[in-house]
C-alpha atoms as a PDB file:
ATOM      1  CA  UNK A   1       0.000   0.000   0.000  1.00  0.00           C
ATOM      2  CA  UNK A   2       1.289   3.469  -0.966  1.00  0.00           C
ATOM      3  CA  UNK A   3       1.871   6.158   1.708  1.00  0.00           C
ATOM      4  CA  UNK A   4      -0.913   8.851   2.235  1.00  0.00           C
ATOM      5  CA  UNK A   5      -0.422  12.208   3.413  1.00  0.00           C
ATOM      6  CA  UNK A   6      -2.595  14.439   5.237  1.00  0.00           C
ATOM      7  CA  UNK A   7      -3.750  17.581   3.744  1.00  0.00           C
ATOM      8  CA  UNK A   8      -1.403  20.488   4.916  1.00  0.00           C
ATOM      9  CA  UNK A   9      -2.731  24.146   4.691  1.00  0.00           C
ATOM     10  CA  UNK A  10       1.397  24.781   5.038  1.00  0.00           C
ATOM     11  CA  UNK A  11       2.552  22.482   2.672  1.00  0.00           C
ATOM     12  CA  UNK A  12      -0.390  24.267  -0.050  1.00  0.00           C
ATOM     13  CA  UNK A  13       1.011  27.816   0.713  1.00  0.00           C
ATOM     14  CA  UNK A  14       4.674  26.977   0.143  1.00  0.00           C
ATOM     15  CA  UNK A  15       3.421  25.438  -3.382  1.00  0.00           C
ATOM     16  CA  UNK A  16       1.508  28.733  -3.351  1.00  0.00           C
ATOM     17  CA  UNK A  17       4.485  30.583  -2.960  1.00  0.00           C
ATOM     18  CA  UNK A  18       7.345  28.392  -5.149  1.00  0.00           C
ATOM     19  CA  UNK A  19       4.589  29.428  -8.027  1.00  0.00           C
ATOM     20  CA  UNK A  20       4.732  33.100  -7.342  1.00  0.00           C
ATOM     21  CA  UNK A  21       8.464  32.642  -6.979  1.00  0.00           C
ATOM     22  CA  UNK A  22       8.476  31.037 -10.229  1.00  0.00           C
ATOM     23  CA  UNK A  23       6.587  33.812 -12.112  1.00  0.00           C
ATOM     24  CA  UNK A  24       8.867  36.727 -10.434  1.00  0.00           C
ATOM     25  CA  UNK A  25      11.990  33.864 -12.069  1.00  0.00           C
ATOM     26  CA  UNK A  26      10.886  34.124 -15.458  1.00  0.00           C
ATOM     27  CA  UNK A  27       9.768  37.542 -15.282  1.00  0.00           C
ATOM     28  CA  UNK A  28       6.138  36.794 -16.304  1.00  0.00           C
ATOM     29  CA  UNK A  29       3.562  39.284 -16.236  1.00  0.00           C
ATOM     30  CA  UNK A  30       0.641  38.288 -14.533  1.00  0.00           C
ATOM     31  CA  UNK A  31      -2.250  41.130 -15.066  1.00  0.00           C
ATOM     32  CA  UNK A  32      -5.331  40.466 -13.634  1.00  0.00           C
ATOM     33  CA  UNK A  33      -9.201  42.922 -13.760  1.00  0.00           C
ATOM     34  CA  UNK A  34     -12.303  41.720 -12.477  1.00  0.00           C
ATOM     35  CA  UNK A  35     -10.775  41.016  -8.772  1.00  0.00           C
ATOM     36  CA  UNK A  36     -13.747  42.960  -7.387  1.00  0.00           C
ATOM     37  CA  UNK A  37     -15.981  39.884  -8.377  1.00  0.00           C
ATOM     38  CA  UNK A  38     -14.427  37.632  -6.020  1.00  0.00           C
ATOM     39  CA  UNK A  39     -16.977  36.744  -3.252  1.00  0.00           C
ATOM     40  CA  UNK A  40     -17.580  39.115  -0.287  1.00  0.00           C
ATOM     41  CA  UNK A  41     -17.555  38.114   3.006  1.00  0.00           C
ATOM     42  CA  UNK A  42     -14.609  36.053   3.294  1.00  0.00           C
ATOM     43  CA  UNK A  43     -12.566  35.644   6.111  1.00  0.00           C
ATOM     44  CA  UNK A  44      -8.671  35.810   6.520  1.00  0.00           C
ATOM     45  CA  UNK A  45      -7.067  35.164   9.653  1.00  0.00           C
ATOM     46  CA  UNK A  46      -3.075  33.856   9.957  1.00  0.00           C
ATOM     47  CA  UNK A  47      -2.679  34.599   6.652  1.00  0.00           C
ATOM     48  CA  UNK A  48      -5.208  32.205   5.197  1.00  0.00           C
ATOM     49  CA  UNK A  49      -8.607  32.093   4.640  1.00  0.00           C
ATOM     50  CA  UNK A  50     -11.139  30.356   6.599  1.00  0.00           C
ATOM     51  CA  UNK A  51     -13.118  27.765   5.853  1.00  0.00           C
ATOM     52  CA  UNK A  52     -16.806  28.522   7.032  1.00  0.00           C
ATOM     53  CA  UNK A  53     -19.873  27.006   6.010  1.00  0.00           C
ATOM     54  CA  UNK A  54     -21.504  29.467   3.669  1.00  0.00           C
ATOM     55  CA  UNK A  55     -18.731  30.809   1.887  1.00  0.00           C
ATOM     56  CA  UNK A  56     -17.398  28.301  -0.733  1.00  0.00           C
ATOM     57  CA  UNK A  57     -17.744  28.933  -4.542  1.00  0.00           C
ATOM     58  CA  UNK A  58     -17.045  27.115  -7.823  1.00  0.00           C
ATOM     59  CA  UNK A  59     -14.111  28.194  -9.625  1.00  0.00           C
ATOM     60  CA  UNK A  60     -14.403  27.788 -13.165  1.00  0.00           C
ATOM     61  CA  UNK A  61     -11.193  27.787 -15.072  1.00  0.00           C
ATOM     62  CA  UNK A  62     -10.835  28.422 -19.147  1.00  0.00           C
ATOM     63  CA  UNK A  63      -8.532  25.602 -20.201  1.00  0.00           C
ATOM     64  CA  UNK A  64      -6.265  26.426 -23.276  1.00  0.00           C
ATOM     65  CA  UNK A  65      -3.139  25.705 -21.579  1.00  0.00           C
ATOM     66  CA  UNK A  66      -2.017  22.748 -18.937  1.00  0.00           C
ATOM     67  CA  UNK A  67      -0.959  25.364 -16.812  1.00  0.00           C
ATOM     68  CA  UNK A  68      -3.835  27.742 -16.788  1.00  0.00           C
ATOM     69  CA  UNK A  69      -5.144  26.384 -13.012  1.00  0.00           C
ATOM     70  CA  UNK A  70      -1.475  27.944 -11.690  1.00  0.00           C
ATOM     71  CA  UNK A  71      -1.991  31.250 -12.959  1.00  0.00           C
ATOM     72  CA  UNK A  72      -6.572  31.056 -11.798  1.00  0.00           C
ATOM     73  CA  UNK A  73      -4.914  29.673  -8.374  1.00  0.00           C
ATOM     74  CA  UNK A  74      -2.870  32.831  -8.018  1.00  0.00           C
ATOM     75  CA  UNK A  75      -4.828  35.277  -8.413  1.00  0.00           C
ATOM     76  CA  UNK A  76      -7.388  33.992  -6.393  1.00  0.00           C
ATOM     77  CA  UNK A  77      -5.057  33.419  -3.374  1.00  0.00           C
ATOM     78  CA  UNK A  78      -2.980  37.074  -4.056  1.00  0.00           C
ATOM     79  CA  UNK A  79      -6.151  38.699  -3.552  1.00  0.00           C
ATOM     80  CA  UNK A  80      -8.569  36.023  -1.212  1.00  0.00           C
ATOM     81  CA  UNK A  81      -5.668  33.848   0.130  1.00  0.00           C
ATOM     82  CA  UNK A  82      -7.682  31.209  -0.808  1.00  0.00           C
ATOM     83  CA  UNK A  83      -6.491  27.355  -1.783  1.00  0.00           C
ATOM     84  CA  UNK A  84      -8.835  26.268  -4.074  1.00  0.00           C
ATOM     85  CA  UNK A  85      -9.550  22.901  -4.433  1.00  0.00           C
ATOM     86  CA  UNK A  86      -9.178  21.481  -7.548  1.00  0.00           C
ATOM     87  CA  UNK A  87     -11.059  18.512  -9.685  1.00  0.00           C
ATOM     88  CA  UNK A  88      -8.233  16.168 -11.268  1.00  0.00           C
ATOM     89  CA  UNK A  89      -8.693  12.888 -13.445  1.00  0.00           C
ATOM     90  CA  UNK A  90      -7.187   9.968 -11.942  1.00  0.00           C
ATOM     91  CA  UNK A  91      -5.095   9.460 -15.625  1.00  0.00           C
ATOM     92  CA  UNK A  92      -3.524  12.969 -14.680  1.00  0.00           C
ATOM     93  CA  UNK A  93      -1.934  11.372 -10.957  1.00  0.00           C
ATOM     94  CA  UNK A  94       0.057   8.559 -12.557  1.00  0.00           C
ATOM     95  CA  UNK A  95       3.039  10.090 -10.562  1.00  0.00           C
ATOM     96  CA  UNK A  96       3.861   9.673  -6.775  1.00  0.00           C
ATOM     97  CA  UNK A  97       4.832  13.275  -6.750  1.00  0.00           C
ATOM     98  CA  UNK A  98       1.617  14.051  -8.158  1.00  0.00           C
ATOM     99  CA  UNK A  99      -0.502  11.899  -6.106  1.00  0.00           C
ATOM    100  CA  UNK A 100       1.215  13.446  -2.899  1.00  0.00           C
ATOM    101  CA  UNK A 101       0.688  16.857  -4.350  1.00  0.00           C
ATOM    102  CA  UNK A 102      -3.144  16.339  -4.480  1.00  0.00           C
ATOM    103  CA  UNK A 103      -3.259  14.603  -1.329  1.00  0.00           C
ATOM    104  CA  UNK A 104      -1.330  17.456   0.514  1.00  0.00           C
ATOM    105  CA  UNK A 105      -3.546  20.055  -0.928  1.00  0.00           C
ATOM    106  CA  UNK A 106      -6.828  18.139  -0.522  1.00  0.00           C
ATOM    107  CA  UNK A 107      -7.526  17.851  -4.254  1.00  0.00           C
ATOM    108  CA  UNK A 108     -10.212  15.633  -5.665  1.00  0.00           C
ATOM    109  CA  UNK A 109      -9.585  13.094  -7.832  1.00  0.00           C
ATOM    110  CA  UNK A 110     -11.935  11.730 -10.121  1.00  0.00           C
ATOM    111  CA  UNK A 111     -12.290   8.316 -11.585  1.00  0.00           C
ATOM    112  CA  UNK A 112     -14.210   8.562 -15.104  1.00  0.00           C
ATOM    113  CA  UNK A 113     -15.430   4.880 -14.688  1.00  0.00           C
ATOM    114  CA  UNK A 114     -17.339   6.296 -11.595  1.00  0.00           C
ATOM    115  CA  UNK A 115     -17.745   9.618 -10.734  1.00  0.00           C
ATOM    116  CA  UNK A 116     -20.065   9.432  -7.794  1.00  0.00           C
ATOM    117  CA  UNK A 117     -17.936   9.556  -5.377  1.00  0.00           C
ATOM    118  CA  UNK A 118     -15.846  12.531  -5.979  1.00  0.00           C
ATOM    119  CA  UNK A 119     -18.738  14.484  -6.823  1.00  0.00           C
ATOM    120  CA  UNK A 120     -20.179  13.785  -3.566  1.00  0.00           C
ATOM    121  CA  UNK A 121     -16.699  14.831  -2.206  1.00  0.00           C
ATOM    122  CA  UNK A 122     -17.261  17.772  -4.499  1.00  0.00           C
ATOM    123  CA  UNK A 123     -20.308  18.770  -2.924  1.00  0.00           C
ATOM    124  CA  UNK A 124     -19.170  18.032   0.878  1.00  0.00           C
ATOM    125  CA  UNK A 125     -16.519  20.303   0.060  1.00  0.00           C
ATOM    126  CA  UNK A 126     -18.635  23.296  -1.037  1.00  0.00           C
ATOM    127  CA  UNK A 127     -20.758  22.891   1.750  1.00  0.00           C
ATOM    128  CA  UNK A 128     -18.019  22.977   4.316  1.00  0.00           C
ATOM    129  CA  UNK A 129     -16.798  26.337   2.625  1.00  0.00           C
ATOM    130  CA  UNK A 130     -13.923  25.485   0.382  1.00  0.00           C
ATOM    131  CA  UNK A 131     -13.574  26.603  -3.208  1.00  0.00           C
ATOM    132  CA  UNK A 132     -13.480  23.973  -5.356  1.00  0.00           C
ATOM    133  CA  UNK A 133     -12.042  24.146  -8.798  1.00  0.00           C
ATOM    134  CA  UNK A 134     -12.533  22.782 -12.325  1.00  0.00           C
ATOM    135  CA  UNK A 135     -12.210  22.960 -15.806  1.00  0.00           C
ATOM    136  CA  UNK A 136     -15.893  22.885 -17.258  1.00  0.00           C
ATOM    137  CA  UNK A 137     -14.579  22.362 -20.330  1.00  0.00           C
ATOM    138  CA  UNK A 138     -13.577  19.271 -19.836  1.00  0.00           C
ATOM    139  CA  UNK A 139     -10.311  19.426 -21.799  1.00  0.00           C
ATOM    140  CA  UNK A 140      -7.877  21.396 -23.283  1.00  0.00           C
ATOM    141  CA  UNK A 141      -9.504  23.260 -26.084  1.00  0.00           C
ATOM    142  CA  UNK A 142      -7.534  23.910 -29.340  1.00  0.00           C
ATOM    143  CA  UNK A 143      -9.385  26.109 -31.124  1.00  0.00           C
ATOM    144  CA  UNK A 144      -8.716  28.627 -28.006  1.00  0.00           C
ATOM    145  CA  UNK A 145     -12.081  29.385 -27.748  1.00  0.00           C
ATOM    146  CA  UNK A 146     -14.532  28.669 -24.856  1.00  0.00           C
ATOM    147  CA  UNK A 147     -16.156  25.142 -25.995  1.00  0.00           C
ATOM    148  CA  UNK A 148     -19.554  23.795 -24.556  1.00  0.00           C
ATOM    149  CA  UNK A 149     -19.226  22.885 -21.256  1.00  0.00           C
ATOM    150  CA  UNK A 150     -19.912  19.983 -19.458  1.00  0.00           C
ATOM    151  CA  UNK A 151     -22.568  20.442 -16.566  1.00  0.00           C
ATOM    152  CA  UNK A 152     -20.982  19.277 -13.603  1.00  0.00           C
ATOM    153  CA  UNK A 153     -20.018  23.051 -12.194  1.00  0.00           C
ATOM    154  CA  UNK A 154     -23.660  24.364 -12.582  1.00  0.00           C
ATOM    155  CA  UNK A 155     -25.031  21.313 -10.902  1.00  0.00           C
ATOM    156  CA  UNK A 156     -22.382  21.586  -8.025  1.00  0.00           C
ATOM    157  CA  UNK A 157     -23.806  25.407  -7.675  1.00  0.00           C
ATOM    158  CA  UNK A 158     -27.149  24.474  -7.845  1.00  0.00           C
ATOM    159  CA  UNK A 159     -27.018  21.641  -4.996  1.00  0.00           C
ATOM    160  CA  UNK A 160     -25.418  23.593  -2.803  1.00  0.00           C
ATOM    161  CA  UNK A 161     -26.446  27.292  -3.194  1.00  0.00           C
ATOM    162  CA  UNK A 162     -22.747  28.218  -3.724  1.00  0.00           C
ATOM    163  CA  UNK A 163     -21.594  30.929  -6.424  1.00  0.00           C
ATOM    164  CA  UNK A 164     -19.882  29.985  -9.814  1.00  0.00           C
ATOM    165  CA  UNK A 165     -16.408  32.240 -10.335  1.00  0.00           C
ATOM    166  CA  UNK A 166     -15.632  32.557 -13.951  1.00  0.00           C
ATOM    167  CA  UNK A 167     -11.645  32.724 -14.706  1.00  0.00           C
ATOM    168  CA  UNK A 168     -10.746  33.455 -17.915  1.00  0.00           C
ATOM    169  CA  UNK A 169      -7.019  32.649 -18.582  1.00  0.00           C
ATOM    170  CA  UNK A 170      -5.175  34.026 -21.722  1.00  0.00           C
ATOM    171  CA  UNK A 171      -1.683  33.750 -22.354  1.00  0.00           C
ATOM    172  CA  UNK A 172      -0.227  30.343 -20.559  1.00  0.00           C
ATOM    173  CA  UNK A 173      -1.473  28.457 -23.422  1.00  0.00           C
ATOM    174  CA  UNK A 174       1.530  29.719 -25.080  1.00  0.00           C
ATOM    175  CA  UNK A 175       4.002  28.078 -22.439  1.00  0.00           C
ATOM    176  CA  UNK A 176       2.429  24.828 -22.474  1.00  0.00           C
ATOM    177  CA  UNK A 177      -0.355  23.605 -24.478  1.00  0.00           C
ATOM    178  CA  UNK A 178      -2.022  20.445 -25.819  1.00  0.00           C
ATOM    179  CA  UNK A 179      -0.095  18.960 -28.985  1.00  0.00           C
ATOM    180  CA  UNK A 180       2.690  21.344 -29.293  1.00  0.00           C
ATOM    181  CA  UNK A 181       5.187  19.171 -27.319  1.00  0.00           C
ATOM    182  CA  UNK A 182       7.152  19.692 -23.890  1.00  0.00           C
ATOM    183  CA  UNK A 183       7.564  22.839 -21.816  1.00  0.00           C
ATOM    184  CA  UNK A 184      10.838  24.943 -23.205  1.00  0.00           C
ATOM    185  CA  UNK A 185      11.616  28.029 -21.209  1.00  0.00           C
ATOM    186  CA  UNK A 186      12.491  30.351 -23.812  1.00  0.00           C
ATOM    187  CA  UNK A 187       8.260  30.032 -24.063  1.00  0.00           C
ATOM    188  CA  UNK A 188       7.601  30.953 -20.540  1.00  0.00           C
ATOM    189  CA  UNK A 189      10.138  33.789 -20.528  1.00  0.00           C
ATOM    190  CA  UNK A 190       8.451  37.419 -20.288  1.00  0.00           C
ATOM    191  CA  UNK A 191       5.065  35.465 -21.514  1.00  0.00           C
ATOM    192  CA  UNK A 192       2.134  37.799 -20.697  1.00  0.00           C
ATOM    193  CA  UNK A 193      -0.531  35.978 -18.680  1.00  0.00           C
ATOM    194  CA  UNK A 194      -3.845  37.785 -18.911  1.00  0.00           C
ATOM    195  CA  UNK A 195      -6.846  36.586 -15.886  1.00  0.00           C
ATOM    196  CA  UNK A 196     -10.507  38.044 -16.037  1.00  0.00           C
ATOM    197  CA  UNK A 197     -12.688  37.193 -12.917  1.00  0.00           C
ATOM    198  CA  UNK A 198     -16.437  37.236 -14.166  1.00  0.00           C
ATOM    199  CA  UNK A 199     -19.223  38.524 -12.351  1.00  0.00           C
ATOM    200  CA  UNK A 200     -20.977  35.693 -10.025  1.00  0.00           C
ATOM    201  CA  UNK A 201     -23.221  33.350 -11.327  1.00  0.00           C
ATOM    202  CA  UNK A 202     -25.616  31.929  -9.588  1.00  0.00           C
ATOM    203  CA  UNK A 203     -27.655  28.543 -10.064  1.00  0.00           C
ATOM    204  CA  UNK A 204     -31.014  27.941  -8.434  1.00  0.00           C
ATOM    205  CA  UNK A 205     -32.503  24.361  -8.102  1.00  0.00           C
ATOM    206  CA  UNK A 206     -34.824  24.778 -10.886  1.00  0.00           C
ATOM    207  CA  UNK A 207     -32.482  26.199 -13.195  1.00  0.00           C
ATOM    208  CA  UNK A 208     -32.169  24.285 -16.539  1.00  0.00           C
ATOM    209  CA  UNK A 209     -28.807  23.178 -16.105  1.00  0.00           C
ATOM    210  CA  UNK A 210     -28.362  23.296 -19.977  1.00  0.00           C
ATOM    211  CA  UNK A 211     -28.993  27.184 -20.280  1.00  0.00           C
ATOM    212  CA  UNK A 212     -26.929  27.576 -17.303  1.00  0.00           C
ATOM    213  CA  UNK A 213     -24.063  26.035 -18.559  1.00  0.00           C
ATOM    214  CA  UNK A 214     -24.192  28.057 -21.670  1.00  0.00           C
ATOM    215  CA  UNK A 215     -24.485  30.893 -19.380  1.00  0.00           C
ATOM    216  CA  UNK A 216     -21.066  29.954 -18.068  1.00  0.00           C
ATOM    217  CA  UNK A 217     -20.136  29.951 -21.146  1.00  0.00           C
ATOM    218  CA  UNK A 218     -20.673  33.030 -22.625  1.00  0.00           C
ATOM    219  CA  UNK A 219     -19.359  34.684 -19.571  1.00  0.00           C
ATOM    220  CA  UNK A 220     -16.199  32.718 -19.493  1.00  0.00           C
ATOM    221  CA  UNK A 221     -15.995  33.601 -23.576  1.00  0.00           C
ATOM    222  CA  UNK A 222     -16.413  37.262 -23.051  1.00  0.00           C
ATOM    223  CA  UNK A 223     -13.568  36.928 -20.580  1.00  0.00           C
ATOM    224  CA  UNK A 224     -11.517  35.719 -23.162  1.00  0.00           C
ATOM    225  CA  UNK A 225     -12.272  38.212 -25.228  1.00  0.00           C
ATOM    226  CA  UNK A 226     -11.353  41.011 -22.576  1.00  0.00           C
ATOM    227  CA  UNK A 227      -8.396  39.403 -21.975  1.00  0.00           C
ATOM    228  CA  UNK A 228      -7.358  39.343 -26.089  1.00  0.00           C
ATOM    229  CA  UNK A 229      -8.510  42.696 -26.427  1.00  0.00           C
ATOM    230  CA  UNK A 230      -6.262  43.835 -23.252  1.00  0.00           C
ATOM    231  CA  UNK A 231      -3.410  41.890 -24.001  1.00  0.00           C
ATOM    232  CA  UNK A 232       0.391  43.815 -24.240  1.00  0.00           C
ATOM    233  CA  UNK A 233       1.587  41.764 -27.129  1.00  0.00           C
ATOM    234  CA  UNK A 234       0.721  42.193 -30.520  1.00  0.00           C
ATOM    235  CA  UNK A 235       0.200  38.703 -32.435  1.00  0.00           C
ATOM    236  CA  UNK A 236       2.063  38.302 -35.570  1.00  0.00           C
ATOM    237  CA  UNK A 237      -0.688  37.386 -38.387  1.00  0.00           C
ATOM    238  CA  UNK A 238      -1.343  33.911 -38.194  1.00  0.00           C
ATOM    239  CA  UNK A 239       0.459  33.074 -34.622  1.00  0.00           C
ATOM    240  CA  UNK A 240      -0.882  29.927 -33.514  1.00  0.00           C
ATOM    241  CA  UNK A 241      -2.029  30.529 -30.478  1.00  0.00           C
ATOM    242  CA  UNK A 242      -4.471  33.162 -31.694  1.00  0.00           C
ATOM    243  CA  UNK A 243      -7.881  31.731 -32.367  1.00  0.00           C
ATOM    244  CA  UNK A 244      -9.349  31.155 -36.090  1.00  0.00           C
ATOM    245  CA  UNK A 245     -11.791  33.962 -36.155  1.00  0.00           C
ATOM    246  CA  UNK A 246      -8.745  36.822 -35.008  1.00  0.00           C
ATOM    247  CA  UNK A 247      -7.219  35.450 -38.316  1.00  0.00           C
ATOM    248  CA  UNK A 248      -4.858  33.595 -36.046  1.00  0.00           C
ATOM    249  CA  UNK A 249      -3.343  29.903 -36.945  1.00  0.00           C
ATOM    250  CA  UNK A 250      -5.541  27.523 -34.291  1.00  0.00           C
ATOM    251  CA  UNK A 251      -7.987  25.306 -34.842  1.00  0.00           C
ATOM    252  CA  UNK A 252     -11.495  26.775 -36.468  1.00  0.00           C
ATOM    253  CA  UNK A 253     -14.492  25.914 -33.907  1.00  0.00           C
ATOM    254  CA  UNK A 254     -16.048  23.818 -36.178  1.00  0.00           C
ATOM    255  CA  UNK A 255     -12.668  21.434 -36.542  1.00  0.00           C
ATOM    256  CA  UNK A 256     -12.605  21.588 -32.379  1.00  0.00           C
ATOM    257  CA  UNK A 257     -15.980  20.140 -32.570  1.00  0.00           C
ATOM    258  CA  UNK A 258     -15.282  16.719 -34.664  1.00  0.00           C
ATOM    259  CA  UNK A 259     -11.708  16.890 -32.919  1.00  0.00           C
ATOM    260  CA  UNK A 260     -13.936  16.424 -29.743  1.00  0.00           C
ATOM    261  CA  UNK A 261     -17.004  13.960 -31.396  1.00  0.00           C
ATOM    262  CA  UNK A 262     -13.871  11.532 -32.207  1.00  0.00           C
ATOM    263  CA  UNK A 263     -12.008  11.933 -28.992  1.00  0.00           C
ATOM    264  CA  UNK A 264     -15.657  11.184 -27.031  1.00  0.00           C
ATOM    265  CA  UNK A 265     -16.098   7.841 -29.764  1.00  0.00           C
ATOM    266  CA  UNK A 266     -12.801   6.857 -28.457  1.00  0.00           C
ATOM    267  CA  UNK A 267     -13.133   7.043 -24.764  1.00  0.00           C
ATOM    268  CA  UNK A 268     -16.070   5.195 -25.347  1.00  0.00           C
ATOM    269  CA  UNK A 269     -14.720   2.181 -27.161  1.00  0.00           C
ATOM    270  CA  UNK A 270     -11.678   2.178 -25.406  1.00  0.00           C
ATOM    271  CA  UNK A 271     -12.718   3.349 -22.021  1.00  0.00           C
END
């Protein structure tokens, strides 16, 4: 049996930190607006925020980059000192290091074969007061545009009364990004990151979980398009990281969407 480690408020903050440190390093601008839509009301005490039953939200991250949750994680704590809790896929902790990352920091991990119980983890969570966060998107998306979400953040708000915070993240998709190979610093280097914190959405019971997804959506979208229209570098025509629509040299929406169909076909037949 492998070794399991408690969760460690310290051990989170000097991750926390070693981040920060890291973006001071490589000299990475990290500009963030829409701060003033973080929930109210919290509590910080020590240095950290409490935990208090009425208080947790759902952070919902944009995910164009694999390192997108560092950058939502910051500015969330910089300004709330908040550790957020964050949804992971079991095929993402294949690593010791990993798994005693998650397990330090109280992560869930989800197992796509079953998902109950980390959603029910999910949920005890949010009650209790954390914030817990997640990708709605469900994946990296290449087209770098907002793609239709999956539900699970809009039901998590709804059965438990908490708020969704969109995070729009622009910029870290150019350090390290789905099918353009392995991290090289001279990409991270003086890379702008830009973060837009959406206004609060909130998710009755009876809410058609469908239209309030797309809600999400559009919110997290216009983020992204803040964030574009606010960012200090000027793309070259065609750059690939720019989206299809900015005349940039991604992915067009409609190819994200069979990308995805065949990606869903295979999960299915492979599991």
């Amino acid at each position: 049996m492998g070794l399991h480690l408690r969760p460690n408020e310290h051990a989170y903050r000097a991750i926390v930190l070693a981040g920060l440190a890291a973006v001071k390093a490589f000299r990475v601008p990290l500009i963030a607006s829409g701060e003033e839509h973080l929930p109210a009301g919290q509590v910080v005490r020590h240095g950290y925020r409490q935990v208090l039953p009425g208080t947790g939200a759902v952070v919902a991250v944009t995910h164009f980059g694999y390192l997108d949750f560092v950058f939502a994680q910051l500015v969330v704590w910089r300004r709330l000192r908040a550790h957020s809790r964050f949804l992971i896929t079991r095929k993402h902790t294949g690593s010791a290091f990993v798994r005693a990352v998650c397990e330090l920091c109280d992560h869930v991990v989800v197992d796509r074969a079953n998902g109950a119980p980390a959603y029910a983890e999910a949920l005890a969570k949010l009650r209790r007061g954390e914030f817990l966060a997640l990708f709605p998107e469900g994946g990296v998306s290449r087209s770098f545009t907002v793609r239709t979400l999956r539900t699970g953040a809009v039901r998590m708000a709804a059965a438990t009364g908490a708020p969704i915070i969109p995070v729009a993240v622009w910029g870290g998709h150019r350090m390290l990004t789905r099918g353009r190979g392995g991290i090289r610093l001279r990409d991270v280097w003086r890379t702008p990151v830009r973060v837009h914190v959406g206004a609060l959405l909130h998710v009755a019971p009876d809410d058609d979980v469908l239209a309030a997804a797309e809600r999400l959506r559009a919110e997290l979208q216009a983020g992204i398009e803040q964030c574009i229209e606010t960012y200090s570098e000027t793309p070259e025509p065609g750059a690939w990281w720019m989206p299809a629509h900015l005349g940039g040299g991604a992915i067009t929406v409609e190819e994200q969407r069979a990308w995805d169909d065949r990606e869903r076909e295979s999960y299915r037949t492979t599991g």
